[in-house]
C-alpha atoms as a PDB file:
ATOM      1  CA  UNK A   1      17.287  -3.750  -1.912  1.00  0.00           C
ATOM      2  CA  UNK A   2      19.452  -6.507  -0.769  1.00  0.00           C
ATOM      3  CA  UNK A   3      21.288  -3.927   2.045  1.00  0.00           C
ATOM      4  CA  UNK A   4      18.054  -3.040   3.390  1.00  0.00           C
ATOM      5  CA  UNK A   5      16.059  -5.898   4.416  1.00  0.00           C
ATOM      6  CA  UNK A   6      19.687  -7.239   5.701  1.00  0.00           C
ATOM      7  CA  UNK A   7      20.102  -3.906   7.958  1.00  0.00           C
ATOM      8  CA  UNK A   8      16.197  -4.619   8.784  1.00  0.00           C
ATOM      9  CA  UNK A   9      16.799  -8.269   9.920  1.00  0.00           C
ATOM     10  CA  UNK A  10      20.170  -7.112  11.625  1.00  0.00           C
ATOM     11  CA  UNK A  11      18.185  -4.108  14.149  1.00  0.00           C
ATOM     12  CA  UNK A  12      15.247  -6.733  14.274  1.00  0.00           C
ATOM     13  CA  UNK A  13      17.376  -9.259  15.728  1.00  0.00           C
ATOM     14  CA  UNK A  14      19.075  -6.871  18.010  1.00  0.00           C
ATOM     15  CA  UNK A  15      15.636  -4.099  18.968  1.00  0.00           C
ATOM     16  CA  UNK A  16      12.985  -6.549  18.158  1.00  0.00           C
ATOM     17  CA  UNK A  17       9.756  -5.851  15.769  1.00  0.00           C
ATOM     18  CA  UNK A  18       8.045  -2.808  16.831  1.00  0.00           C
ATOM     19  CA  UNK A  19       4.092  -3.388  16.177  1.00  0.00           C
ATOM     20  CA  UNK A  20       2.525  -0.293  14.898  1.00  0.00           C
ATOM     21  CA  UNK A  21       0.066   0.734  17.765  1.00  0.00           C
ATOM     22  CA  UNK A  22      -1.389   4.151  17.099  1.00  0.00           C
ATOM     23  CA  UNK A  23      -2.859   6.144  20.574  1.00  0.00           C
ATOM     24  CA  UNK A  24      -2.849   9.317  19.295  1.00  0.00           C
ATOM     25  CA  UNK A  25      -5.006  11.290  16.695  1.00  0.00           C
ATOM     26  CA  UNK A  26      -3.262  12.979  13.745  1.00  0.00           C
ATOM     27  CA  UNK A  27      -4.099  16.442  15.371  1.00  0.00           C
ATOM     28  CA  UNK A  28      -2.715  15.321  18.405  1.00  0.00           C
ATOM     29  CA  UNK A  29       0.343  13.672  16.616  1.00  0.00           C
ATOM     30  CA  UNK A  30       0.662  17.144  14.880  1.00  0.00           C
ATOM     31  CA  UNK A  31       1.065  18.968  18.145  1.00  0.00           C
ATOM     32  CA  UNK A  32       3.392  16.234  19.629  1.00  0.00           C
ATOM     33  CA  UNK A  33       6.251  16.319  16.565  1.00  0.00           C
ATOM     34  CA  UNK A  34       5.981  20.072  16.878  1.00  0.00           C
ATOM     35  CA  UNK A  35       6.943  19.666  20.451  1.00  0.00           C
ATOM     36  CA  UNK A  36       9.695  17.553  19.829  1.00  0.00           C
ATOM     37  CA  UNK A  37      11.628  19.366  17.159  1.00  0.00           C
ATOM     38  CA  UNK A  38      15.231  20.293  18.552  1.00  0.00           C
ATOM     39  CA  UNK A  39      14.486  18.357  22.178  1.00  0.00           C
ATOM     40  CA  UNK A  40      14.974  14.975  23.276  1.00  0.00           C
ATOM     41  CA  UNK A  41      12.304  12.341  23.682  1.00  0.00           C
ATOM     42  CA  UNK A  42      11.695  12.971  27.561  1.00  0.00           C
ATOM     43  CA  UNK A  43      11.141  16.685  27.087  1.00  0.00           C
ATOM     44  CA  UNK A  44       9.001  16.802  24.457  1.00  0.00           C
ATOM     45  CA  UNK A  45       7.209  14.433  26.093  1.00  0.00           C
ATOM     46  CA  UNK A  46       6.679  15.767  29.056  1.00  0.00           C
ATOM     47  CA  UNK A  47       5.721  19.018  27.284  1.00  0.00           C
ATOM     48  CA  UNK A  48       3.166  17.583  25.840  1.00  0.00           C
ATOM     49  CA  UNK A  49       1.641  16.192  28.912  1.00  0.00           C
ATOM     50  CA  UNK A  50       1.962  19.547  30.354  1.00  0.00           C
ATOM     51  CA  UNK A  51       0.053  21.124  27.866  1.00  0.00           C
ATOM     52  CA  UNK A  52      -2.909  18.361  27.923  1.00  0.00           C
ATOM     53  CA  UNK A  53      -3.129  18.496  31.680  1.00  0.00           C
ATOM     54  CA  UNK A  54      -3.142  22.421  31.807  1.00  0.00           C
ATOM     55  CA  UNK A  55      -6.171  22.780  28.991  1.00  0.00           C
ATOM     56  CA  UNK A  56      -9.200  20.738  28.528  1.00  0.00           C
ATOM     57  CA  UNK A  57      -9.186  20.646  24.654  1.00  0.00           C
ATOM     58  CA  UNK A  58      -7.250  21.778  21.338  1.00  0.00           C
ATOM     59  CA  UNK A  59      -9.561  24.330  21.268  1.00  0.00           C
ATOM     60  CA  UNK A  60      -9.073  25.897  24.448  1.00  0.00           C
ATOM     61  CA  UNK A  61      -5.124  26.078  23.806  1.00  0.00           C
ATOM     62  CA  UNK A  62      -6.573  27.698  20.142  1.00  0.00           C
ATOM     63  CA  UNK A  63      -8.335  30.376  22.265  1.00  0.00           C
ATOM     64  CA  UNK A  64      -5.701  30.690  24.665  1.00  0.00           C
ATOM     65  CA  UNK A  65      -2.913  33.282  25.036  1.00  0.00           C
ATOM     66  CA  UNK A  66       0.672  32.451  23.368  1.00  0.00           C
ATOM     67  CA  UNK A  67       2.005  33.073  26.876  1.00  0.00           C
ATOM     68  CA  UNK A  68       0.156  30.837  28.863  1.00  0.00           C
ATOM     69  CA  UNK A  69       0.693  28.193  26.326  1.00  0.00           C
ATOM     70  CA  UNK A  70       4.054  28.647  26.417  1.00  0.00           C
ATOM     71  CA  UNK A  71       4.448  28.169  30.299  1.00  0.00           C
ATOM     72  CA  UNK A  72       2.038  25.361  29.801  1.00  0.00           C
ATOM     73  CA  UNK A  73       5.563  24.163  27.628  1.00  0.00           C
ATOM     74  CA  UNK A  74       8.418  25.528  28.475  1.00  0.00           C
ATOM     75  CA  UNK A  75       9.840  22.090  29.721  1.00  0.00           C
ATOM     76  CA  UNK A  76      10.322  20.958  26.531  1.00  0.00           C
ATOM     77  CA  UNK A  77      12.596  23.555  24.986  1.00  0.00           C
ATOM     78  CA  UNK A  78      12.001  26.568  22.439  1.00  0.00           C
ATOM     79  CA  UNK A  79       8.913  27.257  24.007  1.00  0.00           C
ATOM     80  CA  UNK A  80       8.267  30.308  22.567  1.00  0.00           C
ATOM     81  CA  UNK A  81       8.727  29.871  18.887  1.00  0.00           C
ATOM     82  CA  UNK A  82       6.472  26.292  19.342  1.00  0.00           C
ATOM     83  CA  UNK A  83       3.923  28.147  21.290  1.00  0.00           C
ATOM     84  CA  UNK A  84       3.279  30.332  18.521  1.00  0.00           C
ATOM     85  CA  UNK A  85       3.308  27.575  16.203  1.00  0.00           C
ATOM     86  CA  UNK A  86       0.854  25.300  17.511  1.00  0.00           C
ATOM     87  CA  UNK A  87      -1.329  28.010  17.934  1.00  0.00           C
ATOM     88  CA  UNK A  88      -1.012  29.191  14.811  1.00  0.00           C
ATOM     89  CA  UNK A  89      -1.841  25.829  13.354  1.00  0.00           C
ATOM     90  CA  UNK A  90      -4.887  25.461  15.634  1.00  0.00           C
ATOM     91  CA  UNK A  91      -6.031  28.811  13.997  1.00  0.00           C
ATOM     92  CA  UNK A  92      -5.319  28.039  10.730  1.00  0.00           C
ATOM     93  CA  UNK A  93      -7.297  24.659  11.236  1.00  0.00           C
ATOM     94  CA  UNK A  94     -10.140  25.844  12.848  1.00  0.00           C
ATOM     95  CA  UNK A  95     -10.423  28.883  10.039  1.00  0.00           C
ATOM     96  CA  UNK A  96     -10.283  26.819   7.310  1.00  0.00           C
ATOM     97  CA  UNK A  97     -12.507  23.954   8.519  1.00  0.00           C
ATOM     98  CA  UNK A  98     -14.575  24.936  11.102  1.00  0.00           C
ATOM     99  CA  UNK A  99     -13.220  22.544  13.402  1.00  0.00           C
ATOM    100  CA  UNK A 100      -9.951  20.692  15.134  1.00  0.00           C
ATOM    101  CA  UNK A 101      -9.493  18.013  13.478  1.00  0.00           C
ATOM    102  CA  UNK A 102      -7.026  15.861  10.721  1.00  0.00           C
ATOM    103  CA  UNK A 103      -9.724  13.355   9.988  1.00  0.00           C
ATOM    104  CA  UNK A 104      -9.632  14.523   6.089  1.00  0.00           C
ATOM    105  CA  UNK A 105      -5.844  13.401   6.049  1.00  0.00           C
ATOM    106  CA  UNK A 106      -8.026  10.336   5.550  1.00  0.00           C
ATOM    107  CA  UNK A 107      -9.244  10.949   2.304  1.00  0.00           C
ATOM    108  CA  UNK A 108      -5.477  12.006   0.827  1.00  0.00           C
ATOM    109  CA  UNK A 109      -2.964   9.992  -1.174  1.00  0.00           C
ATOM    110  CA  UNK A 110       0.423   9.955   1.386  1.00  0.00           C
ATOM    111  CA  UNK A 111       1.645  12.482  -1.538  1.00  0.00           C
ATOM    112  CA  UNK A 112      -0.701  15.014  -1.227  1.00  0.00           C
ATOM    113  CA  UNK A 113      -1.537  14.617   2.585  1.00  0.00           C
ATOM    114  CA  UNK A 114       2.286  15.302   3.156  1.00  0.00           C
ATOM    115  CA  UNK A 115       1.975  18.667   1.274  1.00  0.00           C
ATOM    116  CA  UNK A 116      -1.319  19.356   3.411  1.00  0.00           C
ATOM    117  CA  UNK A 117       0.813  19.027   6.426  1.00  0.00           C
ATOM    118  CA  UNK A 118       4.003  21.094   5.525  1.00  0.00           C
ATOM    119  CA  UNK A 119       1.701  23.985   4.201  1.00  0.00           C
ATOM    120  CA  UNK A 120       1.847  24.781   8.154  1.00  0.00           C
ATOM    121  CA  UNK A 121       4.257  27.627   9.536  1.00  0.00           C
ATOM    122  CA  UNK A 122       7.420  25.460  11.037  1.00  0.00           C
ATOM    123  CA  UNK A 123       5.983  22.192   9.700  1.00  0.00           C
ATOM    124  CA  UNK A 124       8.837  20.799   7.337  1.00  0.00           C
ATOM    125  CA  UNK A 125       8.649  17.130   6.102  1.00  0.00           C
ATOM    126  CA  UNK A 126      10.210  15.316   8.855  1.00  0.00           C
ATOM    127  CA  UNK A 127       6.679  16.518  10.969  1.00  0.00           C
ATOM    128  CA  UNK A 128       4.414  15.852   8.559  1.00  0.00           C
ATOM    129  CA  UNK A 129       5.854  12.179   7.811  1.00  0.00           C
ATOM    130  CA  UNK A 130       5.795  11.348  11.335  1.00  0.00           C
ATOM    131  CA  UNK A 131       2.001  12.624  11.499  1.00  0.00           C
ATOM    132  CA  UNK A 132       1.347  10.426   8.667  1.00  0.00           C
ATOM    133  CA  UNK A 133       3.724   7.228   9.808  1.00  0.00           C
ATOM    134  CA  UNK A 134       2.653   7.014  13.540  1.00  0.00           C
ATOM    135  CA  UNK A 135      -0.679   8.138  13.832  1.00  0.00           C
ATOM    136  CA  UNK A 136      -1.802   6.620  10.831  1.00  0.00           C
ATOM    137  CA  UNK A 137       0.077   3.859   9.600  1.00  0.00           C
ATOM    138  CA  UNK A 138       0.613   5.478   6.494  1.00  0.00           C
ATOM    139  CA  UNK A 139       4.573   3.767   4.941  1.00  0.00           C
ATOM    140  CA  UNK A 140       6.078   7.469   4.855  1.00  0.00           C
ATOM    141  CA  UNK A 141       9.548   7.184   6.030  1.00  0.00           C
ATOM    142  CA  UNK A 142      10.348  10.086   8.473  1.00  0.00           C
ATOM    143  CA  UNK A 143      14.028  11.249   8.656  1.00  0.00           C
ATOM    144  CA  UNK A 144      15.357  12.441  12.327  1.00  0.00           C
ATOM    145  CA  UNK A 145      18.655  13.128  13.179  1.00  0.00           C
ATOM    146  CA  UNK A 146      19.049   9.725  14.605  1.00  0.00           C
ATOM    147  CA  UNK A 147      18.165   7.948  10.833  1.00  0.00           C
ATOM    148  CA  UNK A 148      19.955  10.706   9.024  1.00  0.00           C
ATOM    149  CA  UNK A 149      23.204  10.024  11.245  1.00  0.00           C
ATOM    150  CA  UNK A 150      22.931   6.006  10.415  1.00  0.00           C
ATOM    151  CA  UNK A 151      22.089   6.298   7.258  1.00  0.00           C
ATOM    152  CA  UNK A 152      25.315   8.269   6.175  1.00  0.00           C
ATOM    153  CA  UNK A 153      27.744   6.169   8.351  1.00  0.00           C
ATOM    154  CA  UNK A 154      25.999   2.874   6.228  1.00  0.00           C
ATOM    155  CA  UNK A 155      26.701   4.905   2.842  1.00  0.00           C
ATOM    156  CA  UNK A 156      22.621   4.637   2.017  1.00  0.00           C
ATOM    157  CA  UNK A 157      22.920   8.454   1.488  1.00  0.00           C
ATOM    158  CA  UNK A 158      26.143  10.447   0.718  1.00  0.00           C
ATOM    159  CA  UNK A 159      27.799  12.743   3.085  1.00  0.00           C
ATOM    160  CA  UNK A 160      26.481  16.094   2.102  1.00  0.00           C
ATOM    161  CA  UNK A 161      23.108  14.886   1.487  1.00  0.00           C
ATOM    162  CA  UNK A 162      20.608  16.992   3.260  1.00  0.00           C
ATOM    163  CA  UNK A 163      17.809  15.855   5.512  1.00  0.00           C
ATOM    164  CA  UNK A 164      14.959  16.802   3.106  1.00  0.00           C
ATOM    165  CA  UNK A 165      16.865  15.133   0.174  1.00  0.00           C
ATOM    166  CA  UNK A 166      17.861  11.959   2.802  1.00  0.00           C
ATOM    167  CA  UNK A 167      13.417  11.704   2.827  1.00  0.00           C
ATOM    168  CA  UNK A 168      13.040  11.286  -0.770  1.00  0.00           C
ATOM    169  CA  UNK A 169      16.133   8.796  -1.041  1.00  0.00           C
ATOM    170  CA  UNK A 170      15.962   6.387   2.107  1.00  0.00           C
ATOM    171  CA  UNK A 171      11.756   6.263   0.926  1.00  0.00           C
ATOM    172  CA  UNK A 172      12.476   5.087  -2.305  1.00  0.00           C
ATOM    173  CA  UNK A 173      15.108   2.420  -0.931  1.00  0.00           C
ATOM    174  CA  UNK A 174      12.726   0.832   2.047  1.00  0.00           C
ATOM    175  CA  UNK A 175       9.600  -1.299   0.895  1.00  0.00           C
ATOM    176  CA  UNK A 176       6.187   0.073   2.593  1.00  0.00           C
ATOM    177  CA  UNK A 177       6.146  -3.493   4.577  1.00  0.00           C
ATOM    178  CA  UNK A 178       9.312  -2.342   6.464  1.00  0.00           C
ATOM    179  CA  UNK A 179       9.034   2.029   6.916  1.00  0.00           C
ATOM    180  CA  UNK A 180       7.574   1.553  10.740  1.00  0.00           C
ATOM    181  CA  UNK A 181       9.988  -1.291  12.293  1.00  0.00           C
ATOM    182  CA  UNK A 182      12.794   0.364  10.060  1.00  0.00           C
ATOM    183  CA  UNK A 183      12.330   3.698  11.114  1.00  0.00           C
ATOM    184  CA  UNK A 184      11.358   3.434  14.905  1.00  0.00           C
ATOM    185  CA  UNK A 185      14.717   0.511  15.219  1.00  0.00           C
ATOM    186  CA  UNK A 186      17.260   2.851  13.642  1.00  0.00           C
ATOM    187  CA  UNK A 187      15.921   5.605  16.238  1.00  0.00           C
ATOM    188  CA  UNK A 188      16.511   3.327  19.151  1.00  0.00           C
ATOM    189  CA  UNK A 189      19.648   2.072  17.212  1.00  0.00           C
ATOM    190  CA  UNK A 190      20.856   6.174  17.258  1.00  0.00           C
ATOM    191  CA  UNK A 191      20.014   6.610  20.424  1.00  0.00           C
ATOM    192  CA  UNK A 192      21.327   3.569  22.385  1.00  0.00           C
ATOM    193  CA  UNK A 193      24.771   2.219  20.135  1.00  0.00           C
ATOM    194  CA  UNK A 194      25.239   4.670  16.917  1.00  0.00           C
ATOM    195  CA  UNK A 195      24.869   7.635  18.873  1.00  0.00           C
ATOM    196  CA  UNK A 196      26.864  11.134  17.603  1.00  0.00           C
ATOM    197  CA  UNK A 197      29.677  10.929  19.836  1.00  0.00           C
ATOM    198  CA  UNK A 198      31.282   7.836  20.946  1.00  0.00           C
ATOM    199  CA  UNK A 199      29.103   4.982  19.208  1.00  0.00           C
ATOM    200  CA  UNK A 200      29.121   1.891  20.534  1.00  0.00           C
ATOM    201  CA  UNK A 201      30.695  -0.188  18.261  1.00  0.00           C
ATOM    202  CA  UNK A 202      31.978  -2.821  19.140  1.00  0.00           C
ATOM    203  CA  UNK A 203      28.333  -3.632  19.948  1.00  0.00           C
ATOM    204  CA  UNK A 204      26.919  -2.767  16.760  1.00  0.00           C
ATOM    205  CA  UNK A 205      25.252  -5.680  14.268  1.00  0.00           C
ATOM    206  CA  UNK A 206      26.075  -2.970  11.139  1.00  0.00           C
ATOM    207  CA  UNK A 207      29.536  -2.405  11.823  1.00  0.00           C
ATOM    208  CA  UNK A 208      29.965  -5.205   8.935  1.00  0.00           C
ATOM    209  CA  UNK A 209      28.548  -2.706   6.411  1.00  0.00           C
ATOM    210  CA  UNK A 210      29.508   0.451   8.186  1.00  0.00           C
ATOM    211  CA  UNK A 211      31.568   2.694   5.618  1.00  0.00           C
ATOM    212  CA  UNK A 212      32.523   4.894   8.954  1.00  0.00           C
ATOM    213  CA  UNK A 213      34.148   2.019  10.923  1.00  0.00           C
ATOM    214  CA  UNK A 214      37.445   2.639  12.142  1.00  0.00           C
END
């Protein structure tokens, strides 16, 4: 679409071109997007860092007690409903393949690798496509509230369009060659200019195609 590699150029221009540089694993990408759900950036990661510098492995957080992984967490917000998700996961993992790993995420189509993901208690599809997108390169277009948020002000998606229903859409619209720079841009976009209250703007490059402008 026309709209889309224009809004593409237009966040290029003013974010730059974000080079897909993967330095995590998929299990540890897994553990990270559970951590961030409902938190901002610095919290989540800063959880995260907690909980790598208080165990040795993924499988010593599996073995440990929801508690202490949930102090290992708490800075990040809802510490104890994510606690007892990741460890849940780990179990589930470990039960089912003997070991803590993603590496047979390899061996799915982005399809059926995104159903793998979400079969996993709290794991929705914004999780599982960020697994996929930034620990793997895979082109599945994750949907945050940042992207949601743009994405209805630009009229790509209608107002009462749901987040899960806003994946399936903005996917189909954006070309594989574009789902990482697009998706990590309008973040930074939502985060720095568009943001919820007060955008910025009159430094915006969409305001030209902004449906929400005053």
């Amino acid at each position: 679409m026309e709209i889309i590699a224009r809004i593409g150029a237009l966040l290029e221009a003013k974010h730059g071109r974000p080079e897909f540089k993967p330095d995590l694993t998929p299990l540890d990408e897994f553990i990270l997007t559970i951590l961030s759900q409902n938190t901002s950036a610095a919290n989540y990661q800063r959880a995260f860092a907690s909980l790598r510098e208080r165990f040795a492995s993924w499988d010593e957080v599996r073995q440990a007690d929801v508690k202490d992984i949930e102090d290992a967490i708490r800075c990040g917000g809802l510490a104890r409903i994510k606690a007892g998700r990741i460890k849940a996961s780990l179990d589930d993992i470990h039960a089912r393949y003997g070991k803590l790993d993603l590496d047979l995420l390899n061996e799915m189509s982005d399809e059926d690798a995104r159903a793998f993901l979400m079969q996993f208690n709290g794991v929705g599809i914004k999780t599982a496509a960020c697994v996929l997108m930034f620990s793997m390169g895979r082109p599945v277009f994750p949907v945050d509230t940042h992207v949601h948020r743009i994405a209805g002000r630009l009229g790509l998606i209608g107002p009462k369009v749901s987040a899960e229903e806003a994946h399936r859409l903005l996917q189909a619209m954006i070309p594989d060659e574009m789902v990482y720079s697009m998706h990590v841009n309008l973040v930074t976009h939502g985060r720095r200019v568009c943001k919820a209250r007060n955008p910025a703007c009159d430094v915006c490059p969409l305001l030209e195609m902004c449906v929400s402008r005053g």
